[in-house]
N, C-alpha and C. Protein backbone atom coordinates (compact mmCIF):
# COMPACT_ATOMS: atom_id res chain seq x y z
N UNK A 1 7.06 18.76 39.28
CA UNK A 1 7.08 18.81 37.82
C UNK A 1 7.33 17.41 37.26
N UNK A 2 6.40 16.75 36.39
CA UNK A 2 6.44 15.89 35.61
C UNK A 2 7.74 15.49 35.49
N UNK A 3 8.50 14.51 35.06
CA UNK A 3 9.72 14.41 33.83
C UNK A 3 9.34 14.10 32.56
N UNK A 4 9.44 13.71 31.63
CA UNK A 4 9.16 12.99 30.16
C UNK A 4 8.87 11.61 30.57
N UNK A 5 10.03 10.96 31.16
CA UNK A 5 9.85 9.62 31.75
C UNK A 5 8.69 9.30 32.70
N UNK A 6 8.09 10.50 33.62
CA UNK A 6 6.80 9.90 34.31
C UNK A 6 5.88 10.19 33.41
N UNK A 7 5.80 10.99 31.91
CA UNK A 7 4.73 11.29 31.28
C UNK A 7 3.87 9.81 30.21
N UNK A 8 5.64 9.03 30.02
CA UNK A 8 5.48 8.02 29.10
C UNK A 8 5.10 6.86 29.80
N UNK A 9 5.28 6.89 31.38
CA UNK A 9 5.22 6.22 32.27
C UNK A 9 3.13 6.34 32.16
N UNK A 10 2.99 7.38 32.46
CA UNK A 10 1.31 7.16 32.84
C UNK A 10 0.84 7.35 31.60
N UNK A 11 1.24 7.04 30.66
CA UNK A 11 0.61 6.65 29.51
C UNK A 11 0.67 4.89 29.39
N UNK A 12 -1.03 4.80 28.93
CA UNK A 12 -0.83 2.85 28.70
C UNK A 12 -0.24 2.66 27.75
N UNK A 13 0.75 1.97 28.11
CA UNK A 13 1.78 1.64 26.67
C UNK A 13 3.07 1.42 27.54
N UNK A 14 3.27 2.43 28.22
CA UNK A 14 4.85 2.87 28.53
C UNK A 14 4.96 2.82 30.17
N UNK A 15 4.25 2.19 30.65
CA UNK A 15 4.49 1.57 32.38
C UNK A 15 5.56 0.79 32.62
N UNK A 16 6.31 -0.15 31.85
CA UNK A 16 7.27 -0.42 31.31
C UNK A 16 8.58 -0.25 31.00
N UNK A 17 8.73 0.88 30.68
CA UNK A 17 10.04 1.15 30.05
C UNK A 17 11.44 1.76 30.59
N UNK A 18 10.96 1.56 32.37
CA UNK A 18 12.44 1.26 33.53
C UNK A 18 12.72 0.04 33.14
N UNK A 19 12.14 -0.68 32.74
CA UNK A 19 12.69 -2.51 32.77
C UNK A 19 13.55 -3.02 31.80
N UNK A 20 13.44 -1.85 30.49
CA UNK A 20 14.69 -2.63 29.67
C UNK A 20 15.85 -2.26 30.31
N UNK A 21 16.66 -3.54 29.79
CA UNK A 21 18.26 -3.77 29.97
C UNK A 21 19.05 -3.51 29.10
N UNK A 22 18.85 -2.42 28.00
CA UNK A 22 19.28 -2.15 26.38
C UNK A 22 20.23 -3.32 26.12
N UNK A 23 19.46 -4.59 26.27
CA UNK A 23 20.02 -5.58 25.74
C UNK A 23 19.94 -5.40 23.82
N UNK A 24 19.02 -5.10 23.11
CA UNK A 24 19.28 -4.65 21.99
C UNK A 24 18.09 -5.25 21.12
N UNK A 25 17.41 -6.40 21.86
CA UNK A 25 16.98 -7.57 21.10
C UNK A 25 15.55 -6.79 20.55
N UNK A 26 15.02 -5.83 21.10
CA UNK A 26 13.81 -5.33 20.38
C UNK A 26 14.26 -5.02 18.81
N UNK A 27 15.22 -4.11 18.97
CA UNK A 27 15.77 -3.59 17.53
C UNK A 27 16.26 -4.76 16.76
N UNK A 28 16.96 -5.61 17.13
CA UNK A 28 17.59 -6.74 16.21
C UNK A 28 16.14 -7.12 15.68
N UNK A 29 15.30 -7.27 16.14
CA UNK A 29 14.05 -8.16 16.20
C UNK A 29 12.67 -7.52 14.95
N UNK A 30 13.19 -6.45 14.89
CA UNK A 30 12.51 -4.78 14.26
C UNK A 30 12.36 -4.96 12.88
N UNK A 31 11.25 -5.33 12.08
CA UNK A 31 11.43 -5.60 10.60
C UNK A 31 11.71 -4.12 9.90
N UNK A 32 11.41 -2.94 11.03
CA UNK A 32 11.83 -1.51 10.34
C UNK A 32 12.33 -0.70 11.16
N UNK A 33 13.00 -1.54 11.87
CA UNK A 33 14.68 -0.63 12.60
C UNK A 33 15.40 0.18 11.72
N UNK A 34 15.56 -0.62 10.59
CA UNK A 34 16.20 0.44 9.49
C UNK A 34 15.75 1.65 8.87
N UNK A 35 14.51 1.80 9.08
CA UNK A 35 13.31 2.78 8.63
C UNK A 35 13.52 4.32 9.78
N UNK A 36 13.35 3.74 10.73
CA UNK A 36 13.40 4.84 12.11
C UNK A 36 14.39 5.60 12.10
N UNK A 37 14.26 6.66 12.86
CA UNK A 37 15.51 7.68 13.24
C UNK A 37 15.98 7.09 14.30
N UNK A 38 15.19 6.31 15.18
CA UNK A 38 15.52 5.88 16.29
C UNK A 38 15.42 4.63 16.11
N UNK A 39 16.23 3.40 16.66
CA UNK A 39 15.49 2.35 17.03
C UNK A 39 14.81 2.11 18.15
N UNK A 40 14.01 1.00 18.37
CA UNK A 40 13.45 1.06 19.70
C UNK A 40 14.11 1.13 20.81
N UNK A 41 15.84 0.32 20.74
CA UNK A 41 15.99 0.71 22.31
C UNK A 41 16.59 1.77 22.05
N UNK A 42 16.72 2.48 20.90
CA UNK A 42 17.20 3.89 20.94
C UNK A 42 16.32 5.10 21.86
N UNK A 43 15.79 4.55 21.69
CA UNK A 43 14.19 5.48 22.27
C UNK A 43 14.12 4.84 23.41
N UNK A 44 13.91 3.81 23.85
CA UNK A 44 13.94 3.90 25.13
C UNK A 44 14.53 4.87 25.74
N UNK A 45 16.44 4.47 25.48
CA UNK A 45 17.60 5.23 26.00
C UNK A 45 17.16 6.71 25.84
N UNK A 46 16.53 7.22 25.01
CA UNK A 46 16.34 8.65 24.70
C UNK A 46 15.21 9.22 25.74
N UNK A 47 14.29 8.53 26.26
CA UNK A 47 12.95 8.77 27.03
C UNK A 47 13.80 8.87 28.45
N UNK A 48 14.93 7.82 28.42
CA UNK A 48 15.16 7.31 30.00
C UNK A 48 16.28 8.77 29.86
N UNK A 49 16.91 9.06 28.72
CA UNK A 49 17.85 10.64 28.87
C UNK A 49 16.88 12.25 28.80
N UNK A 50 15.32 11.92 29.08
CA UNK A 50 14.45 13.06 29.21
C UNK A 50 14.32 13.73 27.81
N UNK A 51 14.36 13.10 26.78
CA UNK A 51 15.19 13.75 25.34
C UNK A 51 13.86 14.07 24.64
N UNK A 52 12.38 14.12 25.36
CA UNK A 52 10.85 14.71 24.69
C UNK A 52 11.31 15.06 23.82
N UNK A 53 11.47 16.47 23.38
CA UNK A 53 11.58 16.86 21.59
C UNK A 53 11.99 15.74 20.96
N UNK A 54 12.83 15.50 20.69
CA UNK A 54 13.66 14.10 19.82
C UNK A 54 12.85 13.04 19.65
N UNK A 55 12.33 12.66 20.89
CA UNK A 55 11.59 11.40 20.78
C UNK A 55 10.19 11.72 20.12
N UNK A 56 9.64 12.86 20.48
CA UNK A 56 8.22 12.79 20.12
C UNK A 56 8.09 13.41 18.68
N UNK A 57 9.31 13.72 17.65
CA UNK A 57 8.81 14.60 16.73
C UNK A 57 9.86 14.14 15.77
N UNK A 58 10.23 12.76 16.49
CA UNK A 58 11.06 11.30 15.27
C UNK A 58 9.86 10.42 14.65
N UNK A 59 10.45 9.89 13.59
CA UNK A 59 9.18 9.38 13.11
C UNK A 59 9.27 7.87 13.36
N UNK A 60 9.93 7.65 14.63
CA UNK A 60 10.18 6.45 14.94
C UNK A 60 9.07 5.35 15.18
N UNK A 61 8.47 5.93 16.13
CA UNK A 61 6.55 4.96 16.61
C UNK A 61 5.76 5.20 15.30
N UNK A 62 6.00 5.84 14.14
CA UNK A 62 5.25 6.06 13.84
C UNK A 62 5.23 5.01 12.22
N UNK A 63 6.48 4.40 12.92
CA UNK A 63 6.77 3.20 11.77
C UNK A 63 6.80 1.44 12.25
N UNK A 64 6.21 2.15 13.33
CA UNK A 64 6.35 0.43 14.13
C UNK A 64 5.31 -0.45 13.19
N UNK A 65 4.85 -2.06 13.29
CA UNK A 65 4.36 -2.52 11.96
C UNK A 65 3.31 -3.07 13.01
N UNK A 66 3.25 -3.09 14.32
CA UNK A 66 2.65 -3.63 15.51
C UNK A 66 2.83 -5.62 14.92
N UNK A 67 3.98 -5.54 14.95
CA UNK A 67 4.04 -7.22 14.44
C UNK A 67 4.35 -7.83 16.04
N UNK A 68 5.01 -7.06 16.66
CA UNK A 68 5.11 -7.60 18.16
C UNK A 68 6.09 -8.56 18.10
N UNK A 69 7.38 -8.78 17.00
CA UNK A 69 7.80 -9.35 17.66
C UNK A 69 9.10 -8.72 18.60
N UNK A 70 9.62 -7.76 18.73
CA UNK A 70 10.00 -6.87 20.04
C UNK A 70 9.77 -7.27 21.27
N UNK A 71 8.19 -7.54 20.73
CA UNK A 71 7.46 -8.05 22.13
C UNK A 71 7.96 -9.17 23.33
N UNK A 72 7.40 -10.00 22.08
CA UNK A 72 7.44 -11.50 22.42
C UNK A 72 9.01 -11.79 22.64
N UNK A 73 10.11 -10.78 21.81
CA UNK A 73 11.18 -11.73 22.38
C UNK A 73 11.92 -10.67 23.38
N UNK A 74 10.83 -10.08 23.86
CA UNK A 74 11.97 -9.16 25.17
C UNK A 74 12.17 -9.91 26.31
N UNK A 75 13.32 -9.97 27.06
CA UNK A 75 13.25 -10.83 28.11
C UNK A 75 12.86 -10.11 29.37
N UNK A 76 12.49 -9.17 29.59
CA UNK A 76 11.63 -8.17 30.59
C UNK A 76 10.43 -7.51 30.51
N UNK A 77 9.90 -8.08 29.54
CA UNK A 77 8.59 -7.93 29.53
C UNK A 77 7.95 -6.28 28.94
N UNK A 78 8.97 -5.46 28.55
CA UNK A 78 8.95 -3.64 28.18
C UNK A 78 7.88 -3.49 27.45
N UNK A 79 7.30 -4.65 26.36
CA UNK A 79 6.09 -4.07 25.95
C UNK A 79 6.48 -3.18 24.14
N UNK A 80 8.13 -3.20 23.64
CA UNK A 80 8.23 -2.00 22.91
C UNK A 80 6.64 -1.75 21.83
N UNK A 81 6.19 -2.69 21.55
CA UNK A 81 4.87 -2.07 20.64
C UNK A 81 4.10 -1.39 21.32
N UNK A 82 3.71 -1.50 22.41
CA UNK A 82 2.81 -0.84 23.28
C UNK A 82 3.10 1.13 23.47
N UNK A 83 4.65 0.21 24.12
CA UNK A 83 5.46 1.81 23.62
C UNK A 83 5.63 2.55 22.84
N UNK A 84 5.40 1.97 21.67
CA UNK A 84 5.57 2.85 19.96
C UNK A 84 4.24 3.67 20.08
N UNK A 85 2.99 3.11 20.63
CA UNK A 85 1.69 3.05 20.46
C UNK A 85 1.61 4.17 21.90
N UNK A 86 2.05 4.47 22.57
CA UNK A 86 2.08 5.65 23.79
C UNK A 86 2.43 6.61 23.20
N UNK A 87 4.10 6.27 22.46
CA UNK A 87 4.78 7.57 21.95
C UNK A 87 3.48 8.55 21.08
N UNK A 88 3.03 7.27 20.28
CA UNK A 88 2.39 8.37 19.41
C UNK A 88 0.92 9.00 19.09
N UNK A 89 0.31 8.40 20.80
CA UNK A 89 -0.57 9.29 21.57
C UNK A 89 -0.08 10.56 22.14
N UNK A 90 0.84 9.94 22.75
CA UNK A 90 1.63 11.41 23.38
C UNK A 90 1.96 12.43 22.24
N UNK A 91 2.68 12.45 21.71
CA UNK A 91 3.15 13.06 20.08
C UNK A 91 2.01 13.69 19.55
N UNK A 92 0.63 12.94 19.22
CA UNK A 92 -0.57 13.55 18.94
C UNK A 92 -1.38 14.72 19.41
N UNK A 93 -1.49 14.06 21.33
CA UNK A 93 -2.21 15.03 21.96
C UNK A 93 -0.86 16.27 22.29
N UNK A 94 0.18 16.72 22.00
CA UNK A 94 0.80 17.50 22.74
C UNK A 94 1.22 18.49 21.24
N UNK A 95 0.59 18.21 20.29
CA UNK A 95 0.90 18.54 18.52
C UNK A 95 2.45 18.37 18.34
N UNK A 96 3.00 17.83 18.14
CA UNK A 96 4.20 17.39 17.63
C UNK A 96 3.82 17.17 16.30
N UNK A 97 4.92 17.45 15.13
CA UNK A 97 4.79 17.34 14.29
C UNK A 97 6.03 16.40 14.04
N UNK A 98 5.89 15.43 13.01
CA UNK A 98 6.60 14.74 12.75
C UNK A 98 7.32 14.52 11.44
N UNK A 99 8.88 15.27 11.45
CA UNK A 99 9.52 15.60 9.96
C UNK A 99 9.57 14.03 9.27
N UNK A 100 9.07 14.50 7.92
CA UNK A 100 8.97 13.42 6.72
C UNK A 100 8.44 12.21 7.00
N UNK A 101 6.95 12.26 7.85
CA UNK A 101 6.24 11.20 7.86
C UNK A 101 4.80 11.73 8.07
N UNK A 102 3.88 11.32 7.77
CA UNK A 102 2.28 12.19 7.54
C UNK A 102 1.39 10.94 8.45
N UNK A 103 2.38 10.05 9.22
CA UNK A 103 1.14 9.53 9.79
C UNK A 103 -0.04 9.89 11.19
N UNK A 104 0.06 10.99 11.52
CA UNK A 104 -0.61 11.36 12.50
C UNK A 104 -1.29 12.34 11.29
N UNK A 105 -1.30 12.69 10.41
CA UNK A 105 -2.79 12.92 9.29
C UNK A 105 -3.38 12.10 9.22
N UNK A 106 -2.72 10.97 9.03
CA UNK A 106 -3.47 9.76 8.56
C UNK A 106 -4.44 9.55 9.83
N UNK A 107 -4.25 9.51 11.03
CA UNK A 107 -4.20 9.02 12.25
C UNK A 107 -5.76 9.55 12.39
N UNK A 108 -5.49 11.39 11.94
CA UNK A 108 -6.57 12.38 12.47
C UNK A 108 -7.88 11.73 11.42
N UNK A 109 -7.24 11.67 10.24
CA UNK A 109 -8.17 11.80 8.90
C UNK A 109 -8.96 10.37 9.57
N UNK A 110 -8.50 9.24 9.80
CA UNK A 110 -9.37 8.15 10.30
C UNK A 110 -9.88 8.20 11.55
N UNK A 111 -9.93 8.84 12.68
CA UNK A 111 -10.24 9.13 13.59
C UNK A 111 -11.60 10.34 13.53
N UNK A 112 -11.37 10.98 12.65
CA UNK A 112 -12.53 11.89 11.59
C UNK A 112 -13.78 11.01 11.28
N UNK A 113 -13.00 10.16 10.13
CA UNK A 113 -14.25 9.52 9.56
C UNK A 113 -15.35 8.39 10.72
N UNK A 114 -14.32 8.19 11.89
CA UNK A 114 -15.42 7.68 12.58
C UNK A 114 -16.13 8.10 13.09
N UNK A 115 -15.76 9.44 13.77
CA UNK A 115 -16.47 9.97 14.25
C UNK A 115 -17.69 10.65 13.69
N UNK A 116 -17.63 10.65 12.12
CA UNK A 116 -18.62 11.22 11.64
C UNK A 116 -19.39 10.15 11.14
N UNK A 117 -18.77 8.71 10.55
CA UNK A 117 -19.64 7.72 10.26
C UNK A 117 -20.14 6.82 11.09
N UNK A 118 -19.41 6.50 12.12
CA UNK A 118 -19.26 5.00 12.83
C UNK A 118 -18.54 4.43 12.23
N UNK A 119 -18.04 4.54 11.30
CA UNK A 119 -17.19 3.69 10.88
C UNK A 119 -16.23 4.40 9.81
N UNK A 120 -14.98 3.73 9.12
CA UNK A 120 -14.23 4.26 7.83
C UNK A 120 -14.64 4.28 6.80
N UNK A 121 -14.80 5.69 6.16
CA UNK A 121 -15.31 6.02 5.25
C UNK A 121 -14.12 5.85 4.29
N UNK A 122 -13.45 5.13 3.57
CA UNK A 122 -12.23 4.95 2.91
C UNK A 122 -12.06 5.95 2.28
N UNK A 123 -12.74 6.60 1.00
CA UNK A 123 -12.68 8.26 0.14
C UNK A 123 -12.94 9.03 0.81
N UNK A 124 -13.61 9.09 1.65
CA UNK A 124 -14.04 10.28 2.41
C UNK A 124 -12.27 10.60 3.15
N UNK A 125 -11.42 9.58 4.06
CA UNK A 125 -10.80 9.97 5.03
C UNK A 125 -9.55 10.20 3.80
N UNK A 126 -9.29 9.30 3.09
CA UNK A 126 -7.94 9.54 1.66
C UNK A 126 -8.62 11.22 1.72
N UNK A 127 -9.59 11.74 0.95
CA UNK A 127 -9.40 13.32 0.55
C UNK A 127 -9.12 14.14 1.54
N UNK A 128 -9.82 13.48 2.86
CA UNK A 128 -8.76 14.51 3.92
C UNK A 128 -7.66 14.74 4.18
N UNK A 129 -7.20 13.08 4.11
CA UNK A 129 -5.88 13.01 4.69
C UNK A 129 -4.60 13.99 3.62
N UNK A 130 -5.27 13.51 1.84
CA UNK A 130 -4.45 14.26 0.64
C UNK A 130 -4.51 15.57 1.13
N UNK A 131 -5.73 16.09 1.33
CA UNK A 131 -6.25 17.49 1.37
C UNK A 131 -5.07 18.26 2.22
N UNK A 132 -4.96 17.76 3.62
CA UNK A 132 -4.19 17.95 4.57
C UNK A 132 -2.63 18.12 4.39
N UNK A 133 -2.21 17.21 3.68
CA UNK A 133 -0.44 16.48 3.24
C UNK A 133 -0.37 17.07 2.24
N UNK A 134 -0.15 16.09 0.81
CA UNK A 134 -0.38 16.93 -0.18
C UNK A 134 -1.36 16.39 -1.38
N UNK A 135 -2.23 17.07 -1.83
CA UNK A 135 -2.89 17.04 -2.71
C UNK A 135 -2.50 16.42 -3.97
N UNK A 136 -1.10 16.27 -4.76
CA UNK A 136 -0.70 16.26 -6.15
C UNK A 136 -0.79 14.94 -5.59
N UNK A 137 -0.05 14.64 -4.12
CA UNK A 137 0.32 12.74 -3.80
C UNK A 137 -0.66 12.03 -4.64
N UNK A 138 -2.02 12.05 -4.60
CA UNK A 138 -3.28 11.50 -4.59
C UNK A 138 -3.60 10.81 -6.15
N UNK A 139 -3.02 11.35 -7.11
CA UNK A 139 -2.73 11.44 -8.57
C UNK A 139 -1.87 10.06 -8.47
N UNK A 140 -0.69 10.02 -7.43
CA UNK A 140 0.06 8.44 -7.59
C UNK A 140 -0.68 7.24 -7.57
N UNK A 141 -2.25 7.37 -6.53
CA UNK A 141 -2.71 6.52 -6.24
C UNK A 141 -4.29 6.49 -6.84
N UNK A 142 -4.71 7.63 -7.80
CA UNK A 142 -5.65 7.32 -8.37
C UNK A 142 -6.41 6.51 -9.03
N UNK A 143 -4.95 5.84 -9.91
CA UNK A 143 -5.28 4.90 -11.10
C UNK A 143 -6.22 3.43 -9.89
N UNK A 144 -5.51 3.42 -8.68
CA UNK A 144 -5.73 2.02 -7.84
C UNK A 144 -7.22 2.58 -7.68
N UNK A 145 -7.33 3.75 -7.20
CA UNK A 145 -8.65 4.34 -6.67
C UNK A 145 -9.94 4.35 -7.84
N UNK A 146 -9.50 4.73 -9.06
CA UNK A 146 -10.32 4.22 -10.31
C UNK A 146 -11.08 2.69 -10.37
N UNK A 147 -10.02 2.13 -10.13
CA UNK A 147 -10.45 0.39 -10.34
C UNK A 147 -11.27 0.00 -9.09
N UNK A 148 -10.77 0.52 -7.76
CA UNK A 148 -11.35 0.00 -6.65
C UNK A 148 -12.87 0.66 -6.81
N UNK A 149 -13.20 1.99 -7.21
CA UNK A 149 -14.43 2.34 -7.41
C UNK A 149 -15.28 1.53 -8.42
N UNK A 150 -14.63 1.04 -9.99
CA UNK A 150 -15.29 0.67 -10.94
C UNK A 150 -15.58 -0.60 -10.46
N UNK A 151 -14.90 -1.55 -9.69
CA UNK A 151 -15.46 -2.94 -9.07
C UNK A 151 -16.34 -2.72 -7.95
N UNK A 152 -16.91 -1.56 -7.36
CA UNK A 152 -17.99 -0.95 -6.20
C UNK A 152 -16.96 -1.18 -5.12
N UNK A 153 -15.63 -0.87 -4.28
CA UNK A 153 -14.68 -1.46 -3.77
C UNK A 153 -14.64 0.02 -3.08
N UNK A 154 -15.24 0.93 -3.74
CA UNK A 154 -14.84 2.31 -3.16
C UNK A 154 -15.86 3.26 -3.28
N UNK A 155 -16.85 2.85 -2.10
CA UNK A 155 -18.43 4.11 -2.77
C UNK A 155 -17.64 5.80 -2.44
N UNK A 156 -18.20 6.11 -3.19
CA UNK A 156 -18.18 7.73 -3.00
C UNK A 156 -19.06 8.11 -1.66
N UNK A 157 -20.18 7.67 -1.62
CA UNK A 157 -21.15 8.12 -0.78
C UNK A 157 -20.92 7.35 0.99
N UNK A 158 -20.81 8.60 2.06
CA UNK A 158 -20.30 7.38 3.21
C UNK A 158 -21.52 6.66 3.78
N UNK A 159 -21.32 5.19 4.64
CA UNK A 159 -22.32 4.42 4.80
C UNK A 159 -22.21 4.79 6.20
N UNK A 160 -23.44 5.03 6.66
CA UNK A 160 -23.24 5.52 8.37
C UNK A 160 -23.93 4.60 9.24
N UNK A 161 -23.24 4.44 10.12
CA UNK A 161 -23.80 2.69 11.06
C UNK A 161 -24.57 3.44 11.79
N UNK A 162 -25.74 2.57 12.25
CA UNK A 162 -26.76 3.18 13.42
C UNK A 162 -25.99 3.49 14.44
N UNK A 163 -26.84 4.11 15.77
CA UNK A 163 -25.98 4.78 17.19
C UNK A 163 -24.62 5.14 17.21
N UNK A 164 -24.26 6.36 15.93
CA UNK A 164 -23.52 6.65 15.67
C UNK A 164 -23.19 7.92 16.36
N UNK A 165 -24.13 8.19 17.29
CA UNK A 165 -24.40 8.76 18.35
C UNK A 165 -23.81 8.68 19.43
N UNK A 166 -23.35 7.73 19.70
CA UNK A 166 -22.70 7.13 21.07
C UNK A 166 -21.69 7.17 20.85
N UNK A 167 -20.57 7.06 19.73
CA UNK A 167 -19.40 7.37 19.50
C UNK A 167 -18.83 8.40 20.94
N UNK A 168 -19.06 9.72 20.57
CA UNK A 168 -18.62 10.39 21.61
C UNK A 168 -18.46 9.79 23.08
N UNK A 169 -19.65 9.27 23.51
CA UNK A 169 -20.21 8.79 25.15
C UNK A 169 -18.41 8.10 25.11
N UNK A 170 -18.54 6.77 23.73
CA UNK A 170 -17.31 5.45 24.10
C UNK A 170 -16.52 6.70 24.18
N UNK A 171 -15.92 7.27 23.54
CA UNK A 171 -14.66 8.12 23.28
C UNK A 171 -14.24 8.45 24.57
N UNK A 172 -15.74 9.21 25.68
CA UNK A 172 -15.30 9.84 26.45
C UNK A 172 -14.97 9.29 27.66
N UNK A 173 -15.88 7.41 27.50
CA UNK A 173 -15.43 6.81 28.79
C UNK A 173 -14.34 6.26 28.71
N UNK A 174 -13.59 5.84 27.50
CA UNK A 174 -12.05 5.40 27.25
C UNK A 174 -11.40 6.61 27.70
N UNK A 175 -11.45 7.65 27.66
CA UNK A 175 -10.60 8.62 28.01
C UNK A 175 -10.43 8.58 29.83
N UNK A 176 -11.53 8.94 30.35
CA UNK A 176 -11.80 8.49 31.61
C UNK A 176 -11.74 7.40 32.21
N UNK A 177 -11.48 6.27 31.40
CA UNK A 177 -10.86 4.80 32.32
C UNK A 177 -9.31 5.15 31.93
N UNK A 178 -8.71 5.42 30.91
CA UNK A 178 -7.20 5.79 30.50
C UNK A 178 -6.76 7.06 31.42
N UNK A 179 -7.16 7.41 32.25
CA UNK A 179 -6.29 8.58 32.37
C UNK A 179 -6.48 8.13 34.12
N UNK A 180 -7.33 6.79 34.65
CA UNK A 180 -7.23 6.56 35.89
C UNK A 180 -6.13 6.01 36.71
């Protein structure tokens, strides 16, 4: 049987994360440590205590800014962005839901529009994502959405890139080099 720790382990991201020394310096380093339920080496410590629920359904990875610097100043090399970026594959594919944060809507709603355009359909993936979360939100951000349309900044209509076809094929050989 799996643990949590070999799950985060064979995920790319989290090959890593025996090596911190909860020296602390990812979190000191964290422009939104203060944001998280967890900080990063909180989460480590929480993955390395088998603590799955907690970790995967905090809205901790799901506030990382991928600025890397965690990264750059770990002195063991752990990777924490990489790790934020596992957690919340893992979190995704296993449906975790994540209290008082909507970014794995966001995640789906853009992951949607490519697959249907080749590319981000900006209105198209916002009405899903509102559609999904909540609908009234969308009203906060209309007035921006007004202007970005009246300067052509926001077509209504989506633009679909050629061999938009092959989408799937990439999808399915990233899945199949990731899971080797």
């Amino acid at each position: 049987m799996n643990t949590f720790i070999d799950e985060v382990k064979a995920t790319p991201g989290g090959e890593n994360v025996l090596a911190c020394i909860q020296c602390g310096m990812c979190s000191g380093s964290c422009p939104m440590a203060n944001q998280m339920e967890y900080a990063p080496r909180q989460l480590i410590a929480m993955i390395r205590a088998d603590l799955k629920d907690e970790v995967l359904s905090s809205n901790s990875m799901w506030y990382c800014l991928s600025c890397y610097l965690c990264t750059a100043r770990c002195p063991k090399g752990v990777k924490p962005t990489d790790l934020a970026h596992a957690l919340e594959s893992l979190a995704t594919q296993q449906g975790y839901r994540t209290r008082g944060n909507n970014n794995p809507e966001m995640y789906r709603a853009f992951v949607g529009s490519i697959k249907s355009n080749g590319r981000v359909h900006e209105f198209g993936m916002m009405m899903k994502y509102y559609l999904s979360t909540n609908p009234f939100a969308a009203l906060k951000v209309a007035a921006v959405g007004l202007q970005m349309f009246i300067h052509s900044r926001l077509p209504l209509k989506a633009t679909k890139v050629k061999n938009r076809g092959d989408i799937p094929a990439i999808i399915k050989k990233f899945k199949e080099v990731r899971s080797k």
